[in-house]
N, C-alpha and C. Protein backbone atom coordinates (compact mmCIF):
# COMPACT_ATOMS: atom_id res chain seq x y z
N UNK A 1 1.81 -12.56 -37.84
CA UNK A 1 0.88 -13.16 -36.89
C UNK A 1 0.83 -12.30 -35.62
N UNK A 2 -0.40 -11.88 -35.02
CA UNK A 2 -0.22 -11.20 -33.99
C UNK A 2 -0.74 -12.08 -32.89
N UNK A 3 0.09 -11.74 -31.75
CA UNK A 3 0.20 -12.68 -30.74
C UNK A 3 -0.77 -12.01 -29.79
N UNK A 4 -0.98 -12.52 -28.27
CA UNK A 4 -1.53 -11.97 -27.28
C UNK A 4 -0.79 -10.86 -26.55
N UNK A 5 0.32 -11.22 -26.90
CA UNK A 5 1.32 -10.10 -25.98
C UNK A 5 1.19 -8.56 -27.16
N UNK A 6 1.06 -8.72 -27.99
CA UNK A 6 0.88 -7.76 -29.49
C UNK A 6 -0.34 -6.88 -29.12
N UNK A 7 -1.78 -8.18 -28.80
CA UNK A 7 -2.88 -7.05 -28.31
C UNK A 7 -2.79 -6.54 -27.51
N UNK A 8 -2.18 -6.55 -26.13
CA UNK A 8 -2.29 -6.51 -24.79
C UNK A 8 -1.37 -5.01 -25.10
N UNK A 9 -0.32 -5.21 -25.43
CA UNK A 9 0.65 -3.84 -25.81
C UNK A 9 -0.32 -2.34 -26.76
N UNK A 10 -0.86 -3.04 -27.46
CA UNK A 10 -2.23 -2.09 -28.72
C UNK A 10 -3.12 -1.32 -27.43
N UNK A 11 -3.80 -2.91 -26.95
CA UNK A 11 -4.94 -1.98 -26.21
C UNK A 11 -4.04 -1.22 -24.89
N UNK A 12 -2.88 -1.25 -24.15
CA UNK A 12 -2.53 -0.06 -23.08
C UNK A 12 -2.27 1.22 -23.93
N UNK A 13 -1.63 0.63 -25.56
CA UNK A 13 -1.30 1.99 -26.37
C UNK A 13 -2.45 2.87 -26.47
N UNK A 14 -3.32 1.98 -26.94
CA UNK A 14 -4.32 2.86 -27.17
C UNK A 14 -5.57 3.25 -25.77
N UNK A 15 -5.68 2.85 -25.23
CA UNK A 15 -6.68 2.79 -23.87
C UNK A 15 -5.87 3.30 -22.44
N UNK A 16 -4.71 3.65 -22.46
CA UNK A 16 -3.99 3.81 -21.10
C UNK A 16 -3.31 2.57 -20.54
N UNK A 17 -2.77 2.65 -19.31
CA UNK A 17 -2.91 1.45 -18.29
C UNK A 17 -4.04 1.40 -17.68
N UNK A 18 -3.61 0.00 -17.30
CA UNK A 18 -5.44 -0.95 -16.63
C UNK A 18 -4.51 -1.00 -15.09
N UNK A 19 -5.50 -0.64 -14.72
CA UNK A 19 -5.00 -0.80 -12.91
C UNK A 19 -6.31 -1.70 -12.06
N UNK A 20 -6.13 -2.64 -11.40
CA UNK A 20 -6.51 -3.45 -10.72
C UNK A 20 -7.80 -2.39 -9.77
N UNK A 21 -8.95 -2.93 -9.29
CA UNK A 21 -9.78 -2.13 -8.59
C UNK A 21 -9.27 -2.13 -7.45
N UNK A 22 -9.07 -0.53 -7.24
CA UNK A 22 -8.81 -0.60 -5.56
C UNK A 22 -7.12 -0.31 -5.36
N UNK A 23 -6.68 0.06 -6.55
CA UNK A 23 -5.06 0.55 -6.97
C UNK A 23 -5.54 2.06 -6.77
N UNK A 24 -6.44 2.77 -6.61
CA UNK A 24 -6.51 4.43 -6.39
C UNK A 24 -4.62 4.62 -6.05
N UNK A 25 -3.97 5.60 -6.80
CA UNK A 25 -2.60 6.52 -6.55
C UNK A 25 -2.61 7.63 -6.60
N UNK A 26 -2.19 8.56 -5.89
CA UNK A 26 -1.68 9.86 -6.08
C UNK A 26 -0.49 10.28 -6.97
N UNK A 27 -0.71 10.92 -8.19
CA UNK A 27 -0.36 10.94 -9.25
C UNK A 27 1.24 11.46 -8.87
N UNK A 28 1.50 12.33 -7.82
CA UNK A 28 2.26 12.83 -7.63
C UNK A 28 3.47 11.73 -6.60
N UNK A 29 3.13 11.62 -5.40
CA UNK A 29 3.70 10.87 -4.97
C UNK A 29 3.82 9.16 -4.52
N UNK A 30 2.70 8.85 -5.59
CA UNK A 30 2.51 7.46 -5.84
C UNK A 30 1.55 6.48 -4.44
N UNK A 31 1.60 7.27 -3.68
CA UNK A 31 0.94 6.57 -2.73
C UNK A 31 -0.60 6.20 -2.74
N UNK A 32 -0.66 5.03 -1.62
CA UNK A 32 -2.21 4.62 -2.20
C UNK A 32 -3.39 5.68 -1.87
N UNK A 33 -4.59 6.27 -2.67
CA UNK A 33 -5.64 7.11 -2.40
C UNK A 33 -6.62 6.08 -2.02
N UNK A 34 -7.68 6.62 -1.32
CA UNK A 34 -8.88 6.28 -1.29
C UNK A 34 -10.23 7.21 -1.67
N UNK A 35 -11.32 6.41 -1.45
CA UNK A 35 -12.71 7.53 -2.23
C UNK A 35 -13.50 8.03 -1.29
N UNK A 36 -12.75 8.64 -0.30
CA UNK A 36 -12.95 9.64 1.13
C UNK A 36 -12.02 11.26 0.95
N UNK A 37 -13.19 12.03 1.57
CA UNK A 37 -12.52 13.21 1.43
C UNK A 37 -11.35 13.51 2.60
N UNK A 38 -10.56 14.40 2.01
CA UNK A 38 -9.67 14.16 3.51
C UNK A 38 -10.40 14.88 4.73
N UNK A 39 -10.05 14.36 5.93
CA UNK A 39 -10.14 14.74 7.39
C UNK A 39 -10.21 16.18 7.16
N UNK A 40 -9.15 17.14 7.03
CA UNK A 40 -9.15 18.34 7.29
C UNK A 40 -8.98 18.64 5.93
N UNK A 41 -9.72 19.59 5.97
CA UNK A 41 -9.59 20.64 4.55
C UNK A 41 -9.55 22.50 4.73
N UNK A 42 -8.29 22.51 4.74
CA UNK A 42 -8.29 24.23 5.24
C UNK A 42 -8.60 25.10 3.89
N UNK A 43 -9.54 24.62 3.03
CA UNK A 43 -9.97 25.58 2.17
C UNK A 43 -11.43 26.14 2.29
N UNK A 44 -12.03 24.98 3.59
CA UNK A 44 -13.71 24.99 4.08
C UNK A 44 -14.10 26.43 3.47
N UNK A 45 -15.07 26.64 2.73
CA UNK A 45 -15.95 28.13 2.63
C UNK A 45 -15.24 28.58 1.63
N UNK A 46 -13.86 28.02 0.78
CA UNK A 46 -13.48 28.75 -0.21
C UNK A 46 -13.30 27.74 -1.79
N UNK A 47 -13.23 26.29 -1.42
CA UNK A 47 -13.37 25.61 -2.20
C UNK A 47 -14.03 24.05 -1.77
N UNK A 48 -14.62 23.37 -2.57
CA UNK A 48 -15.42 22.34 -2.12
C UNK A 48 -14.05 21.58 -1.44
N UNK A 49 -14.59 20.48 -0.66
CA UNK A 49 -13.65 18.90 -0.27
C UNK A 49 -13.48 18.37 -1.49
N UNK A 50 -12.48 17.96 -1.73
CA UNK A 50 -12.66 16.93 -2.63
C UNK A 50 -12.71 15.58 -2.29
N UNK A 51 -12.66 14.65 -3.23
CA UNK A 51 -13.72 13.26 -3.01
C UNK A 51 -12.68 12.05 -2.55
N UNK A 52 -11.41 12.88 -2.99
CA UNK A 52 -10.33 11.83 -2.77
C UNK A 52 -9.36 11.82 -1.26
N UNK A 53 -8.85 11.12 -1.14
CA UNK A 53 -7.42 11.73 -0.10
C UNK A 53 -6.49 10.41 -0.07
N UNK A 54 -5.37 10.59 0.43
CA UNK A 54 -4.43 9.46 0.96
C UNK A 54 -5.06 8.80 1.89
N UNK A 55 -4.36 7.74 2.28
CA UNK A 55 -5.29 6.71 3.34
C UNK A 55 -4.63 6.99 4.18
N UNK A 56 -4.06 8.18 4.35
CA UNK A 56 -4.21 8.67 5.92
C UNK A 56 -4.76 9.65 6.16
N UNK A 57 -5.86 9.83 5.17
CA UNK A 57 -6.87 11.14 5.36
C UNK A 57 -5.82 12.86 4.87
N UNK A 58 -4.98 12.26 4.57
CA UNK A 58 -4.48 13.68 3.82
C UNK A 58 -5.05 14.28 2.54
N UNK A 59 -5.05 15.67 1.95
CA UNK A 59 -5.94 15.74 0.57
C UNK A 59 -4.41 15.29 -0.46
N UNK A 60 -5.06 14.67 -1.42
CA UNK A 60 -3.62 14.28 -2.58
C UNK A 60 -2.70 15.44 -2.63
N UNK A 61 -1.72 15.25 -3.50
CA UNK A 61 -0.05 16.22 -3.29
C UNK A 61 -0.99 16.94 -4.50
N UNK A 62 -0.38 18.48 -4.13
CA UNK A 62 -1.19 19.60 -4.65
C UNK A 62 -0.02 19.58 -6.20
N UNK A 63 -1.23 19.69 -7.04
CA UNK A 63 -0.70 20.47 -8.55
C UNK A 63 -1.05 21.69 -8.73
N UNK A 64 -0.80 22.53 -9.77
CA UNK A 64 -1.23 23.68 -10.30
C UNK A 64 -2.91 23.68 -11.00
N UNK A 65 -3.54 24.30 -10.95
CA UNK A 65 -4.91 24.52 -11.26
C UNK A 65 -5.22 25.66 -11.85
N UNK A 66 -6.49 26.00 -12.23
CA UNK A 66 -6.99 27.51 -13.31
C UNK A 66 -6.91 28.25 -12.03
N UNK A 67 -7.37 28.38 -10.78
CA UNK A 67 -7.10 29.25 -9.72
C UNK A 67 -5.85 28.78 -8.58
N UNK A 68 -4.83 28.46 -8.73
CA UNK A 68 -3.91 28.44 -8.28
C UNK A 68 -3.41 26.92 -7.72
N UNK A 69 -3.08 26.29 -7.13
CA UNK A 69 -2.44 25.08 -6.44
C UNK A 69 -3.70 24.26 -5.91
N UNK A 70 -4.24 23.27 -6.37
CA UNK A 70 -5.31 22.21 -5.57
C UNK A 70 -4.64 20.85 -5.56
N UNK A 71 -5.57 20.02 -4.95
CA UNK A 71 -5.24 18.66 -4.72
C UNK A 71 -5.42 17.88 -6.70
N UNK A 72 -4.52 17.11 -6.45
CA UNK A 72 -4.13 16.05 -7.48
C UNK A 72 -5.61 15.41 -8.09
N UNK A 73 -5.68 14.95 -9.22
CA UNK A 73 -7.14 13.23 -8.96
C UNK A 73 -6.22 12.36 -9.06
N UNK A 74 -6.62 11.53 -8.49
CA UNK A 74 -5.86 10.14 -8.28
C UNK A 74 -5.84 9.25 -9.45
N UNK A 75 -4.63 8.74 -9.97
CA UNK A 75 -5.05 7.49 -10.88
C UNK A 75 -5.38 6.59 -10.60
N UNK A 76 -5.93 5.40 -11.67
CA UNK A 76 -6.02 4.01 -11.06
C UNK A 76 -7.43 3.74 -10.79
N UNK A 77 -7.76 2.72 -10.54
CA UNK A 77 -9.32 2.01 -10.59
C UNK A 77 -9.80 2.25 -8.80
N UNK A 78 -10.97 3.16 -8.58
CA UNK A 78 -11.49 2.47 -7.86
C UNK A 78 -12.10 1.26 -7.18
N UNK A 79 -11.64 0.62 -5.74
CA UNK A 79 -12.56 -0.59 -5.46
C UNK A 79 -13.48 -0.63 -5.52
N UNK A 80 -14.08 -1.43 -5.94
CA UNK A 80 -15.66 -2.36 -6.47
C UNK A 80 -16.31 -2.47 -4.72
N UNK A 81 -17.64 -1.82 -4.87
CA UNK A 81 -18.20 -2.58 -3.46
C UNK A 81 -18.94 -3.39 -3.82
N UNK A 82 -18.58 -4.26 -2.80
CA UNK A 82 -19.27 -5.26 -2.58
C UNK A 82 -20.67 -5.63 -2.30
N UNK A 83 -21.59 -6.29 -2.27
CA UNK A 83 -23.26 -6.14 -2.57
C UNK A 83 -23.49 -5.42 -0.66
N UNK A 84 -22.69 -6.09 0.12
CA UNK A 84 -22.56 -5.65 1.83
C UNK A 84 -22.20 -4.62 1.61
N UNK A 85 -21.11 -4.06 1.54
CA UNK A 85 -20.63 -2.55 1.37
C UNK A 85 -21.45 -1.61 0.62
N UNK A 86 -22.27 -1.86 -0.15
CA UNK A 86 -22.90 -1.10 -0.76
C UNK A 86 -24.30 -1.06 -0.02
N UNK A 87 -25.00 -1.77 0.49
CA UNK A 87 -26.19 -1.53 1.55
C UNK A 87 -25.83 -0.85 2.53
N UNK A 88 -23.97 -1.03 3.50
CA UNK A 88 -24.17 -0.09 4.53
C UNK A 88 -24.35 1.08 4.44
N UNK A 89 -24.20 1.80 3.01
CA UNK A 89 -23.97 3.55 3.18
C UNK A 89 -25.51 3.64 3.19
């Protein structure tokens, strides 16, 4: 007999973890991200911003890349805007 706890274990096996909207992490040092580029980016003119940063405007903890050391992507679900949040931009 397969139980609920049986599917729930199948579908993270097979699908990943499910993270709550608005759980954005930095893969590296676990802290919370957001879907803002960081404040300062000392790569201006040599590589784009990227889309993410810590919520203190830092760019995510750098990994290895095809051209050398960049920022992380964040795991985890982006927050959902809201029908207001989504008219102000």
């Amino acid at each position: 007999m397969t139980t609920s706890h049986d599917y729930l274990n199948h579908h993270r096996a097979a699908h990943g973890p499910t993270h709550a909207p608005g759980s954005l992490r930095c893969p590296e040092c676990g802290e919370p991200a957001r879907t803002m580029p960081p404040r300062d980016w000392p790569l201006d003119g040599f590589a784009p911003r990227p889309a993410t940063s810590h919520h203190d405007g830092t760019p995510l903890c750098p990994v290895p890349g095809p051209n050398g050391s960049q920022p992380s992507d964040p795991i985890g679900a982006p927050a959902r805007l809201t029908t207001r949040a989504a008219g102000d931009s």
